[in-house]
Protein backbone atom coordinates (compact mmCIF):
# COMPACT_ATOMS: atom_id res chain seq x y z
CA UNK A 1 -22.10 -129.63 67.71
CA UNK A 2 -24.15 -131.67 65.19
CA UNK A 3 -25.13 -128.82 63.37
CA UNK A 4 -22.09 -126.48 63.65
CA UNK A 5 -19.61 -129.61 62.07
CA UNK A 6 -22.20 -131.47 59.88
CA UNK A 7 -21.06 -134.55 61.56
CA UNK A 8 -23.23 -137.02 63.34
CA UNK A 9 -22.72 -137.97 66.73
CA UNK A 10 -22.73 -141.44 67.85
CA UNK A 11 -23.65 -143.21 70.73
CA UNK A 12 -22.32 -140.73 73.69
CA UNK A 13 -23.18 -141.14 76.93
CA UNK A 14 -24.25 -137.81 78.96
CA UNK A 15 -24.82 -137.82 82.33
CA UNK A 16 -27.61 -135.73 83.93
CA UNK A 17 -28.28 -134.03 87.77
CA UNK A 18 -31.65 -134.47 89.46
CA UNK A 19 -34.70 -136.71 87.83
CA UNK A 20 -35.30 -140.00 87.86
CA UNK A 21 -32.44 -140.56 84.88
CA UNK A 22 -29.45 -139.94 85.65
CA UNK A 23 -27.31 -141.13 82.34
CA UNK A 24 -28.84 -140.54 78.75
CA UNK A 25 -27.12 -142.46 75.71
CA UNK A 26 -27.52 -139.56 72.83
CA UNK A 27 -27.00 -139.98 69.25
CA UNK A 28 -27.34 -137.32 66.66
CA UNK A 29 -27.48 -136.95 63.13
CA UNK A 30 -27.79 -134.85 60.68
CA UNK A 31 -30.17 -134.01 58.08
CA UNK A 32 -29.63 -132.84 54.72
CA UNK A 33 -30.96 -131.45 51.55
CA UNK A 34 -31.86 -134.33 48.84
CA UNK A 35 -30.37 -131.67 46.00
CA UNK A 36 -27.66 -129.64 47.78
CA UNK A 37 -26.83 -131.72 50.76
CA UNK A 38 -26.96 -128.81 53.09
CA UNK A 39 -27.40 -129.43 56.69
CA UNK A 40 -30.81 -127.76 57.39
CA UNK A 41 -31.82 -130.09 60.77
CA UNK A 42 -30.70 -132.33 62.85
CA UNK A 43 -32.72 -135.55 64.53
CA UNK A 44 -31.59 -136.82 68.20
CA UNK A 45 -32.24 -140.27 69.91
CA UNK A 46 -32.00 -140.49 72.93
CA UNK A 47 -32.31 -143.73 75.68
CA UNK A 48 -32.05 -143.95 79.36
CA UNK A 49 -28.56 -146.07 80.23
CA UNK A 50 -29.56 -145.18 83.93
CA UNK A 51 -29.98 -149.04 84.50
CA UNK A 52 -26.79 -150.13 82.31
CA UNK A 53 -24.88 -147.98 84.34
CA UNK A 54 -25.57 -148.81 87.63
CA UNK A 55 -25.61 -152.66 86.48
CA UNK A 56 -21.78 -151.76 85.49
CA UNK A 57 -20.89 -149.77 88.71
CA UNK A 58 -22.73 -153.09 90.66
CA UNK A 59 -20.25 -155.26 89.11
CA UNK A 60 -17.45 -152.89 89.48
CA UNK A 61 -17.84 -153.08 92.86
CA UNK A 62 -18.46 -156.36 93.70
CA UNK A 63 -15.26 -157.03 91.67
CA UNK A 64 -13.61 -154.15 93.92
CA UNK A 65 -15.19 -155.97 97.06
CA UNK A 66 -13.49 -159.52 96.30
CA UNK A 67 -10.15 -158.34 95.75
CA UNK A 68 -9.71 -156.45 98.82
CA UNK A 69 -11.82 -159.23 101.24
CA UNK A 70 -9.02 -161.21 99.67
CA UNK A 71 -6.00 -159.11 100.22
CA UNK A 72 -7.68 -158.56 103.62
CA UNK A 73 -7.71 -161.53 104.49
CA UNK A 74 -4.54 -162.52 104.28
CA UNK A 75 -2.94 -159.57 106.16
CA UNK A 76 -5.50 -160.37 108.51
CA UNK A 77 -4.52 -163.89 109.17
CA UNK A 78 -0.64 -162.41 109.79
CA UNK A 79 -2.10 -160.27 112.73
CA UNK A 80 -3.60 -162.42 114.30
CA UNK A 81 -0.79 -165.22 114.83
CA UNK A 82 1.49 -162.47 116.08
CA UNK A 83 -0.94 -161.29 118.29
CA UNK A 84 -1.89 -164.48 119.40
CA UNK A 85 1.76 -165.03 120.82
CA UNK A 86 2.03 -161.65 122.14
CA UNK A 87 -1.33 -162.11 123.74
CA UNK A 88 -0.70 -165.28 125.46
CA UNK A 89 3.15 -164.52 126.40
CA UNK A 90 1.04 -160.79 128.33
CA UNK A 91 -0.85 -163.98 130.16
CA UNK A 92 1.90 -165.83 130.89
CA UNK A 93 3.04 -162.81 133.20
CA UNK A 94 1.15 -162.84 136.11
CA UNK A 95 0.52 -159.42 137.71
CA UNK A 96 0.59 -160.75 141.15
CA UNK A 97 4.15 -161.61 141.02
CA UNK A 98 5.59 -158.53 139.11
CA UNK A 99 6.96 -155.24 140.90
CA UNK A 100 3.31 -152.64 141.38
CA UNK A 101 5.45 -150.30 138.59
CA UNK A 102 5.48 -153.06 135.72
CA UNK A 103 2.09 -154.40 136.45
CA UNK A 104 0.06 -151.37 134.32
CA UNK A 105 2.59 -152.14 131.36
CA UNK A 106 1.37 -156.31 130.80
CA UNK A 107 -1.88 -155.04 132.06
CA UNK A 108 -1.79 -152.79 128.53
CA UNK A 109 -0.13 -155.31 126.37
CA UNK A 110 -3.02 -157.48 127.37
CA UNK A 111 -6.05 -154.88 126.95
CA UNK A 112 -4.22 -153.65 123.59
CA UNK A 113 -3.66 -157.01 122.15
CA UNK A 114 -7.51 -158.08 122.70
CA UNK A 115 -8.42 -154.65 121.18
CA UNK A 116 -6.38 -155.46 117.96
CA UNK A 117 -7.75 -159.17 118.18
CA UNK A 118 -11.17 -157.87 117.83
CA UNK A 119 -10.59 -155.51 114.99
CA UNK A 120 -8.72 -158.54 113.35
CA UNK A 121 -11.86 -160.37 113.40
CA UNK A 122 -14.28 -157.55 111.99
CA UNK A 123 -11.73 -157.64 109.23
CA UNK A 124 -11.85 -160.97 108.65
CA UNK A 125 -15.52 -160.72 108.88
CA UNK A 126 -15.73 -158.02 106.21
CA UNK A 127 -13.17 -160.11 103.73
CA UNK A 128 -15.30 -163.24 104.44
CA UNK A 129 -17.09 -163.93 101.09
CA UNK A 130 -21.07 -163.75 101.32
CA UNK A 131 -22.83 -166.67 101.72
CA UNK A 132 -26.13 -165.79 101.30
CA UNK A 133 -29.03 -168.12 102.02
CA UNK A 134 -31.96 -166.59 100.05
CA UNK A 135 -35.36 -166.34 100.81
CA UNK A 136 -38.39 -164.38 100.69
CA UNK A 137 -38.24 -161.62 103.76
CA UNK A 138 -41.03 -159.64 104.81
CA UNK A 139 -39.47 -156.43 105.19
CA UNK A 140 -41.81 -154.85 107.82
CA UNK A 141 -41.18 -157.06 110.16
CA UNK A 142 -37.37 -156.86 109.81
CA UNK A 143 -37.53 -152.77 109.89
CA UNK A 144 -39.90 -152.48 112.64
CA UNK A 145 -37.41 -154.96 114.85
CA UNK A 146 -34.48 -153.17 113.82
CA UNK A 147 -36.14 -149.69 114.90
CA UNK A 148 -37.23 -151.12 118.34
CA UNK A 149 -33.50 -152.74 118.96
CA UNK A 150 -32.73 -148.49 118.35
CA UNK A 151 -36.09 -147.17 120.60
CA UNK A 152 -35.00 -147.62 123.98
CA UNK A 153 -31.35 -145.39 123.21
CA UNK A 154 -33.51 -142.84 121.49
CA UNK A 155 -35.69 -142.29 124.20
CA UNK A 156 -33.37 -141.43 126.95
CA UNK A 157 -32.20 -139.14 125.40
CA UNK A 158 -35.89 -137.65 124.37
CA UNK A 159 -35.71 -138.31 121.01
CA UNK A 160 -38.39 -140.74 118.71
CA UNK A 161 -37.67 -143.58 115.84
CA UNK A 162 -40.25 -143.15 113.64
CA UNK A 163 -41.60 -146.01 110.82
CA UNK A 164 -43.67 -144.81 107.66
CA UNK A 165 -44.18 -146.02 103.98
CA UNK A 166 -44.64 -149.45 101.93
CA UNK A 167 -42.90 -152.32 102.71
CA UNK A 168 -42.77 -155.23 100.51
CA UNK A 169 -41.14 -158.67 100.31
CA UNK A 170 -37.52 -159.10 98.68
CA UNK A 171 -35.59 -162.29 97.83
CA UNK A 172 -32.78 -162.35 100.63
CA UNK A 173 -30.70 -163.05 103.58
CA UNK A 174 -33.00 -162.33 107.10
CA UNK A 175 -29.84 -162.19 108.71
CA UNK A 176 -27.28 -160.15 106.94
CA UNK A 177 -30.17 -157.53 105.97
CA UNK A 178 -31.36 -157.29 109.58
CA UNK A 179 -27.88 -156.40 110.13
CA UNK A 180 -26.96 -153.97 107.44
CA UNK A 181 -30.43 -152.48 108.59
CA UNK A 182 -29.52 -152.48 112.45
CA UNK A 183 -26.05 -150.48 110.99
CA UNK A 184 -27.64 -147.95 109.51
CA UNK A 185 -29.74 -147.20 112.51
CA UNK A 186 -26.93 -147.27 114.30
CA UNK A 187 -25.04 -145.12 112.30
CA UNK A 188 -27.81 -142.38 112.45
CA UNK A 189 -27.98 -142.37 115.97
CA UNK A 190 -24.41 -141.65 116.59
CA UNK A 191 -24.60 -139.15 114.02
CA UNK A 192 -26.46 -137.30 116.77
CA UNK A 193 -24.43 -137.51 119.67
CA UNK A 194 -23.92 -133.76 120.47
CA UNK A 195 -25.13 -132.98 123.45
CA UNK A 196 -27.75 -130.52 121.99
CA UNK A 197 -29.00 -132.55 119.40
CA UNK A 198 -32.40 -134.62 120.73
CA UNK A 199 -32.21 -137.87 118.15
CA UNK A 200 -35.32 -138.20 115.20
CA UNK A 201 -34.65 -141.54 113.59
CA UNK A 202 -36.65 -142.11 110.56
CA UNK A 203 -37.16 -144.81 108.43
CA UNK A 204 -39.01 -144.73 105.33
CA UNK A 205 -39.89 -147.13 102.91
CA UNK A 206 -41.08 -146.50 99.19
CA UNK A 207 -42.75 -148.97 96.91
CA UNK A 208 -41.38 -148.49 92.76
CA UNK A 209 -43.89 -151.01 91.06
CA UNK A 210 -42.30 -149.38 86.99
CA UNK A 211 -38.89 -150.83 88.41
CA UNK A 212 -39.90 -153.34 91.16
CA UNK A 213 -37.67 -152.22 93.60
CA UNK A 214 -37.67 -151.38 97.26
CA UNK A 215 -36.42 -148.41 98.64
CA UNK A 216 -35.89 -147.78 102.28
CA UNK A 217 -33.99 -144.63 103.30
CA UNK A 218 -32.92 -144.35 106.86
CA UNK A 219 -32.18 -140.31 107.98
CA UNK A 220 -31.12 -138.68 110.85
CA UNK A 221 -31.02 -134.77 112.25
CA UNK A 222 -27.62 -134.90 112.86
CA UNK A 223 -24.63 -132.49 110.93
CA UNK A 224 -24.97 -134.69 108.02
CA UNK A 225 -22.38 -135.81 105.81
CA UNK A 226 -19.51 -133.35 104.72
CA UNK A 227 -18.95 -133.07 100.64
CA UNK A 228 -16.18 -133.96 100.59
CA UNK A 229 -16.28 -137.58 102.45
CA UNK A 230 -19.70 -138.51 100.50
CA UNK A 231 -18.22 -140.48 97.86
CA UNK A 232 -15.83 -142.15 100.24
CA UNK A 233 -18.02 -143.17 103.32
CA UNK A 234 -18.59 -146.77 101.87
CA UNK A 235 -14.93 -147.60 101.68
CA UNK A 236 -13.35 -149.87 104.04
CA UNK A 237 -11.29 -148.63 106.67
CA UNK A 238 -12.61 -145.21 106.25
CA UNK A 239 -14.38 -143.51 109.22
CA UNK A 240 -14.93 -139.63 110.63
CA UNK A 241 -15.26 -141.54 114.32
CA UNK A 242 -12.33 -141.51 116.85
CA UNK A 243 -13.15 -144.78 117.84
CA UNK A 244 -14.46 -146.10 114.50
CA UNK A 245 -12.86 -149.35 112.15
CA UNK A 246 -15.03 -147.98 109.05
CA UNK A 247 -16.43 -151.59 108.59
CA UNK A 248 -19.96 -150.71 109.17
CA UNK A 249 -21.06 -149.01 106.74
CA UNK A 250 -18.70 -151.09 104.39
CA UNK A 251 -20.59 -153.75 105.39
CA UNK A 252 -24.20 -152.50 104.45
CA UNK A 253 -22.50 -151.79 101.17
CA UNK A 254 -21.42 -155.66 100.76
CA UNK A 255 -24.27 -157.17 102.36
CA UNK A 256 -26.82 -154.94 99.92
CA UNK A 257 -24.97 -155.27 96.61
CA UNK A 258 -24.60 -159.10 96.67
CA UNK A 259 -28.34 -159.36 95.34
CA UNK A 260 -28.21 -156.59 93.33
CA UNK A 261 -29.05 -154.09 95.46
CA UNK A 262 -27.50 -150.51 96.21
CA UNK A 263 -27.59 -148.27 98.72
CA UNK A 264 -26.00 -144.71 98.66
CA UNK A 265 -26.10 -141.24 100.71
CA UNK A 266 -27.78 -137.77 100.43
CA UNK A 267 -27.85 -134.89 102.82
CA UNK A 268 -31.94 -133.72 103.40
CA UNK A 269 -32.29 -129.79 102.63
CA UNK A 270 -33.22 -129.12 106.55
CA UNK A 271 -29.90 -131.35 107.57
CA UNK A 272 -29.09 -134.50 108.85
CA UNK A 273 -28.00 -137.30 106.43
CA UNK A 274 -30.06 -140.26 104.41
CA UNK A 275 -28.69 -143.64 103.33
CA UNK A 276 -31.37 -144.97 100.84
CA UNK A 277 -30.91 -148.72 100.39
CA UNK A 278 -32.36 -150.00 97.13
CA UNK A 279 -33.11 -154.10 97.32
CA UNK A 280 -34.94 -155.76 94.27
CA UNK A 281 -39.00 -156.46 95.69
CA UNK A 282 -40.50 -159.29 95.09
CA UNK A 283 -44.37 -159.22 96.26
CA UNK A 284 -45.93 -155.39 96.42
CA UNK A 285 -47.45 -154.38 99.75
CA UNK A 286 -50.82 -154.91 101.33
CA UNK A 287 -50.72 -152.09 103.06
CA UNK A 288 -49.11 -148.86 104.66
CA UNK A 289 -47.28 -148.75 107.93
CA UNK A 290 -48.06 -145.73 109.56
CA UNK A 291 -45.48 -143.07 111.86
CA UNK A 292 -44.88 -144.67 114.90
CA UNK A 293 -42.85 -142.33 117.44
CA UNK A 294 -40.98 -143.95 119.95
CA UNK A 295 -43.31 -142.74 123.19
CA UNK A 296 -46.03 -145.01 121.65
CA UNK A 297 -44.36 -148.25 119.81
């Protein structure tokens, strides 16, 4: 373009597939001919914005996070009073005393209403704003717990968790990160619930000392995720489950960006999906922790 108009080009951002950039700020100019001023060249800079842009899509959606916990809340808060009082009027009918035909009716008002009630509070619990009590967390321990709270479901149905990689320490909340981690395990493990499928669980964690980050992707063998729900699987409310609130993984996404972090999702080339959760390290690891299947750990 540079050469075929003889005008520079400034500052454009291009974004790239595959590499460890993904978004390249590229300027171009032209150069010229001291005597005719003929374009006979052109010289490019280029810089990786691969950090500037995630920095901006961070605060995007942390922006995007606290406007809907707030909305959330409040339409939250509305259900529950008026299920509240439709609750307790279904318990102010006592089955015993009402004809055998009404008696499955209240008994449904009452399961339905503490149904809602609980989906009510995982709302609230999502729009809740983070209050994160930072420290440093040794992040074998907390992977290797989360893995065996996921080992004894695996097995029965003859499948393995299995542990590998570097694990470091990272500046952050035990709690909410034991949970986002417990989700994701979860998540994989109902990713294989056909019948045929036997469940591989593994987590992996990856040291990167040039941008002192921790990386710990959790896949699965299951169907993986379709193209055309990828970019919308972190949203709340959304879900591919029948009996699914698409909190959970909307919740991994909150806890992991309030300290910076990110975490996103890639199908593997043999199938089954991996949620990578990036989390900013803090001391590099001693050591390696090896494959552990879940017939041994």
């Amino acid at each position: 373009e540079c050469l075929r108009t003889a005008r520079p080009v400034v500052r454009r951002a291009v974004p790239l597939t595959g590499g460890a950039a993904s978004h390249l700020g590229l300027t171009v100019s032209p150069i010229r001919e001291d005597s005719s001023g003929e374009t006979h060249g052109v010289i490019c800079l280029f810089s990786d914005l691969t950090e500037v842009m995630e920095l901006e899509e961070q605060l995007r959606l942390k922006d995007s996070l606290a406007r809907l916990g707030e909305m959330t809340a409040g339409i939250a808060h509305e259900f529950r009073n008026g299920l509240a009082t439709i609750h307790g009027y279904g318990r102010l009918l006592e089955l015993e005393r009402l004809p055998l035909d009404y008696r499955p009716y209240v008994q449904g008002i009452r399961d339905e209403t503490e149904a809602l009630g609980q989906v009510v509070t995982n709302f609230l619990g999502f729009a809740r704003p983070t209050e994160l009590a930072l420290a440093p967390v040794e992040m074998t321990a907390l992977v290797e717990r989360a893995a065996d709270e996921l080992r004894a479901d695996v097995r029965t149905r003859g499948g393995e968790v299995i542990v590998s990689g570097q694990f470091g320490r990272v500046e952050g909340d035990e709690v909410l990160l034991r949970q986002a981690l417990s989700n994701l395990c979860r998540n994989a493990f109902e990713a294989c619930d056909q019948p045929r499928i036997v469940p591989r669980i593994a987590i992996e964690g990856q040291w990167d000392e040039v941008h002192g980050v921790l990386r710990i992707s959790v896949s699965d063998n299951g169907p993986g995720v379709p193209d055309n729900v990828a970019d919308r699987v972190f949203r709340p409310f959304f879900t591919t489950k029948a009996q699914g609130t698409g909190l959970g993984l909307a919740l991994v996404q909150k806890i992991v960006v309030t300290p910076n972090g990110r975490v996103t999702v890639t199908n593997d080339d043999g199938g089954g999906a991996r949620f990578v959760v990036t989390l900013p390290a803090s001391i590099r690891p001693v050591s390696s922790v090896g494959a552990l299947p879940a017939t041994i750990a």
